[in-house]
N, C-alpha and C. Protein backbone atom coordinates (compact mmCIF):
# COMPACT_ATOMS: atom_id res chain seq x y z
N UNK A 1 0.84 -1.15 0.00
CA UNK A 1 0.00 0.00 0.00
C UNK A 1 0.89 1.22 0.00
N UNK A 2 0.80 2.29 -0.84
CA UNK A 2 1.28 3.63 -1.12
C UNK A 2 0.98 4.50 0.17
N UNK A 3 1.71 4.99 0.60
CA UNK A 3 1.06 6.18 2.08
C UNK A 3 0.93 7.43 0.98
N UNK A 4 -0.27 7.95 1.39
CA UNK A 4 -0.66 9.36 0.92
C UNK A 4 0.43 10.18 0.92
N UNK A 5 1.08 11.13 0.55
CA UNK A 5 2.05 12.27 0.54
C UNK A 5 1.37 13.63 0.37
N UNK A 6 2.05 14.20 0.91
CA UNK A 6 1.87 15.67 1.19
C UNK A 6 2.21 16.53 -0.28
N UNK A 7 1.60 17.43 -0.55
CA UNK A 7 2.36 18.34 -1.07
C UNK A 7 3.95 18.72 -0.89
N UNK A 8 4.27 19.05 0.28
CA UNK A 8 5.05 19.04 0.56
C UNK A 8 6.40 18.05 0.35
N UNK A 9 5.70 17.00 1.00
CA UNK A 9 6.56 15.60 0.90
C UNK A 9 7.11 15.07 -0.80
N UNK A 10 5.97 15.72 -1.48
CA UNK A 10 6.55 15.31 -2.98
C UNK A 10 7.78 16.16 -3.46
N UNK A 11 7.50 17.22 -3.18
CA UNK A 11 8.32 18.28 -3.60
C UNK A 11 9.97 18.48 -2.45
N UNK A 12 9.91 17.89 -1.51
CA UNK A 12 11.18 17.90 -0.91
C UNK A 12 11.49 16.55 -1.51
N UNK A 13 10.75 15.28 -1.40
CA UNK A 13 11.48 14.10 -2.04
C UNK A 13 12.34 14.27 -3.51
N UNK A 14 12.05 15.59 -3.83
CA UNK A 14 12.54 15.37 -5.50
C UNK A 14 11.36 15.08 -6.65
N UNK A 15 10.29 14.50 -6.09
CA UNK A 15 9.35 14.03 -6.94
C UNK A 15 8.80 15.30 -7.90
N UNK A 16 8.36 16.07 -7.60
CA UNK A 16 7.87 17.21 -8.48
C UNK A 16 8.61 18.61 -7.77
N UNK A 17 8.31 19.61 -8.29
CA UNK A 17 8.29 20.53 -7.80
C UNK A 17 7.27 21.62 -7.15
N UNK A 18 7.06 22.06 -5.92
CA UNK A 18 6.11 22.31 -5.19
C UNK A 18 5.23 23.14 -6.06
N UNK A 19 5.00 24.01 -6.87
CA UNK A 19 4.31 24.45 -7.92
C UNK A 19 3.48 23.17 -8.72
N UNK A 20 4.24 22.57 -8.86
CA UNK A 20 3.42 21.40 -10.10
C UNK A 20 2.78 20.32 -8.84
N UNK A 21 3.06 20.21 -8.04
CA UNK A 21 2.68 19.19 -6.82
C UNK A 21 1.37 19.75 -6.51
N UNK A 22 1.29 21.42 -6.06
CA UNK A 22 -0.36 21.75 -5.69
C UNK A 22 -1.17 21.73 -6.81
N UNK A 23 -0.74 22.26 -8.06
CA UNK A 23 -1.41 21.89 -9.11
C UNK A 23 -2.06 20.33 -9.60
N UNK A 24 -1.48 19.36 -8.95
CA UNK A 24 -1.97 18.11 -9.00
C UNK A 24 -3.09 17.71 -8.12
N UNK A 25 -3.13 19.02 -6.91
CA UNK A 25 -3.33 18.14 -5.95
C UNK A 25 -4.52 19.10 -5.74
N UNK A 26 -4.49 20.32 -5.80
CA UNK A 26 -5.37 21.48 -5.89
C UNK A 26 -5.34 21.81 -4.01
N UNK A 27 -6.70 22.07 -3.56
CA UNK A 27 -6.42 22.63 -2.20
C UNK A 27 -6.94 21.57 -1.38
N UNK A 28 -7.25 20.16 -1.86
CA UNK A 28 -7.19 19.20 -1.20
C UNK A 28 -5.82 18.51 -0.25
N UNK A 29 -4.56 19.15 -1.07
CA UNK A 29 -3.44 18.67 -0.12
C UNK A 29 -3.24 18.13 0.65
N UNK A 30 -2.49 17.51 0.73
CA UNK A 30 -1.70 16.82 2.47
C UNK A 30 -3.29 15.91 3.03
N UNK A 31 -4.42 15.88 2.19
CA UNK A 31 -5.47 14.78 3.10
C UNK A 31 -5.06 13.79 2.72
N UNK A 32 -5.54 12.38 3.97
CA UNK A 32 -5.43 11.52 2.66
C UNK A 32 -6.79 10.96 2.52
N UNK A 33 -6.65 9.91 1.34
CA UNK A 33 -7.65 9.66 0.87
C UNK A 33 -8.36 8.50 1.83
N UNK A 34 -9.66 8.13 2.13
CA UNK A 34 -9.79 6.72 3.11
C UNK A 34 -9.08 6.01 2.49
N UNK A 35 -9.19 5.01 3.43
CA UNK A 35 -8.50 3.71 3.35
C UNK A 35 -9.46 2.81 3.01
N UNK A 36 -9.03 2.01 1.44
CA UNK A 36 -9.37 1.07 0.54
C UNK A 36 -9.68 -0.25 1.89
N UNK A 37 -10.97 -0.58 1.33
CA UNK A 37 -11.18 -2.08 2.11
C UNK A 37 -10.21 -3.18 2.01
N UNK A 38 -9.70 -3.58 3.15
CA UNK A 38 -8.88 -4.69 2.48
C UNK A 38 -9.34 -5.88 1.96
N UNK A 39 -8.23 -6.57 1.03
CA UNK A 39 -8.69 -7.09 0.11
C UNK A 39 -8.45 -8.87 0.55
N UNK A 40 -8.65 -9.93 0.16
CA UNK A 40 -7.95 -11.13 0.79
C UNK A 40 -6.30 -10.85 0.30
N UNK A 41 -6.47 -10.68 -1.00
CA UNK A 41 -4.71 -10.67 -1.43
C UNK A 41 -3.96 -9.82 -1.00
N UNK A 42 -4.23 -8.22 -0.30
CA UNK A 42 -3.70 -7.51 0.43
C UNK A 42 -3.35 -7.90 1.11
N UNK A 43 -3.90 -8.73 2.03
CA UNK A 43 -3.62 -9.19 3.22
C UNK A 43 -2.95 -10.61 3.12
N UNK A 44 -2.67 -11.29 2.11
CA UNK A 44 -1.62 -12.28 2.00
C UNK A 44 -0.07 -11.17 1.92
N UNK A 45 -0.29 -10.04 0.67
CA UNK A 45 0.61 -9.45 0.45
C UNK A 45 1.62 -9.04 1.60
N UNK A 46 0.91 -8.30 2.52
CA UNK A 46 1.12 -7.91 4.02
C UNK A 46 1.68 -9.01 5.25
N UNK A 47 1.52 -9.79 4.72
CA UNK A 47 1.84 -11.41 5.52
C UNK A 47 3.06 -11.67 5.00
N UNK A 48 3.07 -11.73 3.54
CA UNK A 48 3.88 -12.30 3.01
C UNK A 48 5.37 -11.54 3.48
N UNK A 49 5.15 -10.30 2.98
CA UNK A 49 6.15 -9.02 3.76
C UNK A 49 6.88 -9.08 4.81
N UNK A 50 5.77 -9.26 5.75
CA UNK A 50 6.29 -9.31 7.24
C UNK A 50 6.81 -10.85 7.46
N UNK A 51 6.16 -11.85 6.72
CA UNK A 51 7.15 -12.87 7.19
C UNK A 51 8.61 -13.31 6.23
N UNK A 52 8.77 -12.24 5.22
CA UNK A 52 9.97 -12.44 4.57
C UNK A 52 10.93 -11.77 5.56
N UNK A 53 10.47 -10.39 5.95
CA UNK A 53 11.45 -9.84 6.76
C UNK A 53 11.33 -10.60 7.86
N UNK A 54 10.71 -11.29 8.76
CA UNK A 54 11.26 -11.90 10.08
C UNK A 54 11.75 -13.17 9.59
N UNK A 55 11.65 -13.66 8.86
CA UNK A 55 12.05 -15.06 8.56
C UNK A 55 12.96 -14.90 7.67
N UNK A 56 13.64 -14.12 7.36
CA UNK A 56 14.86 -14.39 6.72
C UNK A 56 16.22 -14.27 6.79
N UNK A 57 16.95 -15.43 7.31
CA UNK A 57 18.31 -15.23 8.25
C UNK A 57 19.56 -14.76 6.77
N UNK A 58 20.25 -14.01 7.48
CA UNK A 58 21.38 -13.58 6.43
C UNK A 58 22.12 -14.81 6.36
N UNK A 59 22.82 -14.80 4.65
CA UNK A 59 23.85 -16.06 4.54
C UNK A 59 23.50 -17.50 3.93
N UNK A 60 21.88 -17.06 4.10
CA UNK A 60 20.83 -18.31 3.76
C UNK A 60 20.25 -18.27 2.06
N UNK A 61 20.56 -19.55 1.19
CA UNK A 61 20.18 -19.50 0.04
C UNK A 61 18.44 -19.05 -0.32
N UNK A 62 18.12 -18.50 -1.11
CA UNK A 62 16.77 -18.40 -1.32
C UNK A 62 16.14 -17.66 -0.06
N UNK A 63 16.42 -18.01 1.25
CA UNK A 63 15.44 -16.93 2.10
C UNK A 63 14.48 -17.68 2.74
N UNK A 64 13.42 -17.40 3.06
CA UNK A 64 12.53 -17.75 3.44
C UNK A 64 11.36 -17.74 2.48
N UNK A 65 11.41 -16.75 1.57
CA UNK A 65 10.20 -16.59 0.37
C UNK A 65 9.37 -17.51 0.45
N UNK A 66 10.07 -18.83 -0.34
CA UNK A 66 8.89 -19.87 -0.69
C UNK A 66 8.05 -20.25 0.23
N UNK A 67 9.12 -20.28 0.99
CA UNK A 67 7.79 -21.24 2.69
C UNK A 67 6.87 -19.66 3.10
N UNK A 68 7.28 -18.78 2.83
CA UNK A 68 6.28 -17.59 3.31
C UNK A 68 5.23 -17.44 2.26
N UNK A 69 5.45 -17.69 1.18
CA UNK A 69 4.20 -17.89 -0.11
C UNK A 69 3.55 -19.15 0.30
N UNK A 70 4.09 -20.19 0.71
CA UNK A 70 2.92 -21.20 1.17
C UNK A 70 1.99 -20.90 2.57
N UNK A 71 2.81 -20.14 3.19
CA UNK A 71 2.32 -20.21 4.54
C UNK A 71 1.25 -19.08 4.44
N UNK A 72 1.71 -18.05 3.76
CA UNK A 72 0.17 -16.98 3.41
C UNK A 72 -0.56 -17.18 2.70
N UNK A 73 -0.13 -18.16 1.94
CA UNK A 73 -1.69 -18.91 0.74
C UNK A 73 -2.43 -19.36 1.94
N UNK A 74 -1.97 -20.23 2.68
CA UNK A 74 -2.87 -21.25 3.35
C UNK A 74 -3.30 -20.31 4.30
N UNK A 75 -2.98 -19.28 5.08
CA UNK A 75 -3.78 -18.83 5.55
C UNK A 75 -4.64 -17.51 5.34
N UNK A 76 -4.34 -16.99 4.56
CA UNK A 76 -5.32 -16.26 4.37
C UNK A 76 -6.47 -17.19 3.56
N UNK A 77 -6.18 -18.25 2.68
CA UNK A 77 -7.25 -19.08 2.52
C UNK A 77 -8.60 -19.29 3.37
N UNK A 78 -7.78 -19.48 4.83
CA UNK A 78 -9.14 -20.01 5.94
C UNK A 78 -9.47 -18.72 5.97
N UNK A 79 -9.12 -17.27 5.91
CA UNK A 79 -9.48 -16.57 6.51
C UNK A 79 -11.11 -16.04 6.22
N UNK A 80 -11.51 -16.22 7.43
CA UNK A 80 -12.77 -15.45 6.77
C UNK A 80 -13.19 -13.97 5.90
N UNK A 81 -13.77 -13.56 5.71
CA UNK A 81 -14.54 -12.32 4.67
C UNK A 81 -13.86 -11.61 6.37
N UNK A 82 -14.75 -11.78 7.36
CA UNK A 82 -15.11 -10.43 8.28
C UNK A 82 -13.54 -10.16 8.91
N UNK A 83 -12.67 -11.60 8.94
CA UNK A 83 -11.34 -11.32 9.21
C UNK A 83 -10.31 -11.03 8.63
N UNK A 84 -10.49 -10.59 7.01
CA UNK A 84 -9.75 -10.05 6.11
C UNK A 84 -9.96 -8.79 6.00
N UNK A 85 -11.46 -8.05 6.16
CA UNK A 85 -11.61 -6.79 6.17
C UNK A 85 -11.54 -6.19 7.82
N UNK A 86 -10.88 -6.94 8.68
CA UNK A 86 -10.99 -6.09 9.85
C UNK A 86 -9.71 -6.23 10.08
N UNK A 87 -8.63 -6.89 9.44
CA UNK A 87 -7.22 -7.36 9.42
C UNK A 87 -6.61 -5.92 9.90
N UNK A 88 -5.74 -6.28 10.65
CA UNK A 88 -4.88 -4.52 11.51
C UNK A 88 -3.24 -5.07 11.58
N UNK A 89 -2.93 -6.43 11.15
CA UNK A 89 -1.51 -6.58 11.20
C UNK A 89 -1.64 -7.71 12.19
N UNK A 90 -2.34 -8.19 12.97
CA UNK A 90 -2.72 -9.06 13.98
C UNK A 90 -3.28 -10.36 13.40
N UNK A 91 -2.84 -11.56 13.37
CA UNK A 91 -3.59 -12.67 13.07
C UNK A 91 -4.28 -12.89 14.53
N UNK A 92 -5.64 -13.06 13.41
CA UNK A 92 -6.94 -13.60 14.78
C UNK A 92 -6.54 -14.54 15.13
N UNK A 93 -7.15 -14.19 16.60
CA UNK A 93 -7.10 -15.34 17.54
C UNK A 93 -7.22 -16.64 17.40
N UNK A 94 -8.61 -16.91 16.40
CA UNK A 94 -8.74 -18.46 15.80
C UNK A 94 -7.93 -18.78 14.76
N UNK A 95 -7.08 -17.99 14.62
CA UNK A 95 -6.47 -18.51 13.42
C UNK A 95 -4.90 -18.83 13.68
N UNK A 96 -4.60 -18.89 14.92
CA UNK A 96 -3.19 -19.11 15.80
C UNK A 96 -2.83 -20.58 15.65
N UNK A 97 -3.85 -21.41 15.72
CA UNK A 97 -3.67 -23.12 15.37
C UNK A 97 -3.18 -23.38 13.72
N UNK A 98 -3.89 -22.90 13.36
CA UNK A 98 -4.21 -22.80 11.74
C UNK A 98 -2.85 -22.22 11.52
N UNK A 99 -2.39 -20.89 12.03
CA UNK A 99 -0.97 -20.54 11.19
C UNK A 99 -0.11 -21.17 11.78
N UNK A 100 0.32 -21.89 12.86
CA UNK A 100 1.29 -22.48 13.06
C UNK A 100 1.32 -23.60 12.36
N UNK A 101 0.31 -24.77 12.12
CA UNK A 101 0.43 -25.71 11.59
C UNK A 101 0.75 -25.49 9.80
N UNK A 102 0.00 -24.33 9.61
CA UNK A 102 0.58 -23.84 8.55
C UNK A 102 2.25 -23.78 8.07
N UNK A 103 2.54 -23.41 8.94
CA UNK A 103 3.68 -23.08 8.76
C UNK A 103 4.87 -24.33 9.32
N UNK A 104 4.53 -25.07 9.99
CA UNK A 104 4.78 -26.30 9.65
C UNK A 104 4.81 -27.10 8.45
N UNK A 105 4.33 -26.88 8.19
CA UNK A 105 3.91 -27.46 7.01
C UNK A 105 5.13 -27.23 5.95
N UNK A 106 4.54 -26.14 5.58
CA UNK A 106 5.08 -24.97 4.33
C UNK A 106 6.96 -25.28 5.02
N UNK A 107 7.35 -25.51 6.21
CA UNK A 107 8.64 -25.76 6.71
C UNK A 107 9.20 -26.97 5.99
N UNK A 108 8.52 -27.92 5.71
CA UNK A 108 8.73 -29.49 5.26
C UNK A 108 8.93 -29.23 3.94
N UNK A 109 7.97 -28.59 2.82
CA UNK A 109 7.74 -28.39 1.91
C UNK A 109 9.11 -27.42 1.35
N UNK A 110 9.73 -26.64 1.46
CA UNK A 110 10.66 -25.56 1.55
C UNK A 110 11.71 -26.76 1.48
């Protein structure tokens, strides 16, 4: 997911120049826009992320990737509708059995 930017923020990053940045943006500026419902694949995406970066020891061929693409297929699979759109970075509570064995799994498989 893209974080909203500022007027501002575009135009110090280098991205435009603060003239052409409000002109894009008009006097709506610096809001941001709501936040898009999440999606099931967002939320594999977001999984997938966070378990490449914790699961991946330096020095190690390949990484962790593959077993983290199995392990977020399978669970965001179970996940329900109401626990994909209320997703905050937290795997639900019922779903603590489910991702470990998951990831067992996806460990063998790797």
């Amino acid at each position: 997911m893209i974080a909203a930017l500022s007027v501002g923020a575009l135009a110090c990053a280098g991205f435009v120049p603060a003239a052409a940045a409000q002109g894009l943006f008009g006097s709506g500026a610096g809001k941001s826009a709501p936040a898009a419902p999440l999606t099931r694949d967002g939320v594999r995406v977001k999984l997938l992320d966070s378990c490449v970066l914790t699961q991946t020891k330096p020095g190690v061929d390949g990484g962790a990737a593959p077993q983290c693409r199995c392990y977020t297929a399978a669970v965001t699979k179970a996940m329900t509708p109401d626990e994909i759109a209320s997703y905050s970075g937290k795997m639900p509570k019922r779903m603590e059995p489910l991702a470990e064995a998951a990831w067992a799994t996806c460990q063998k498989k790797g």
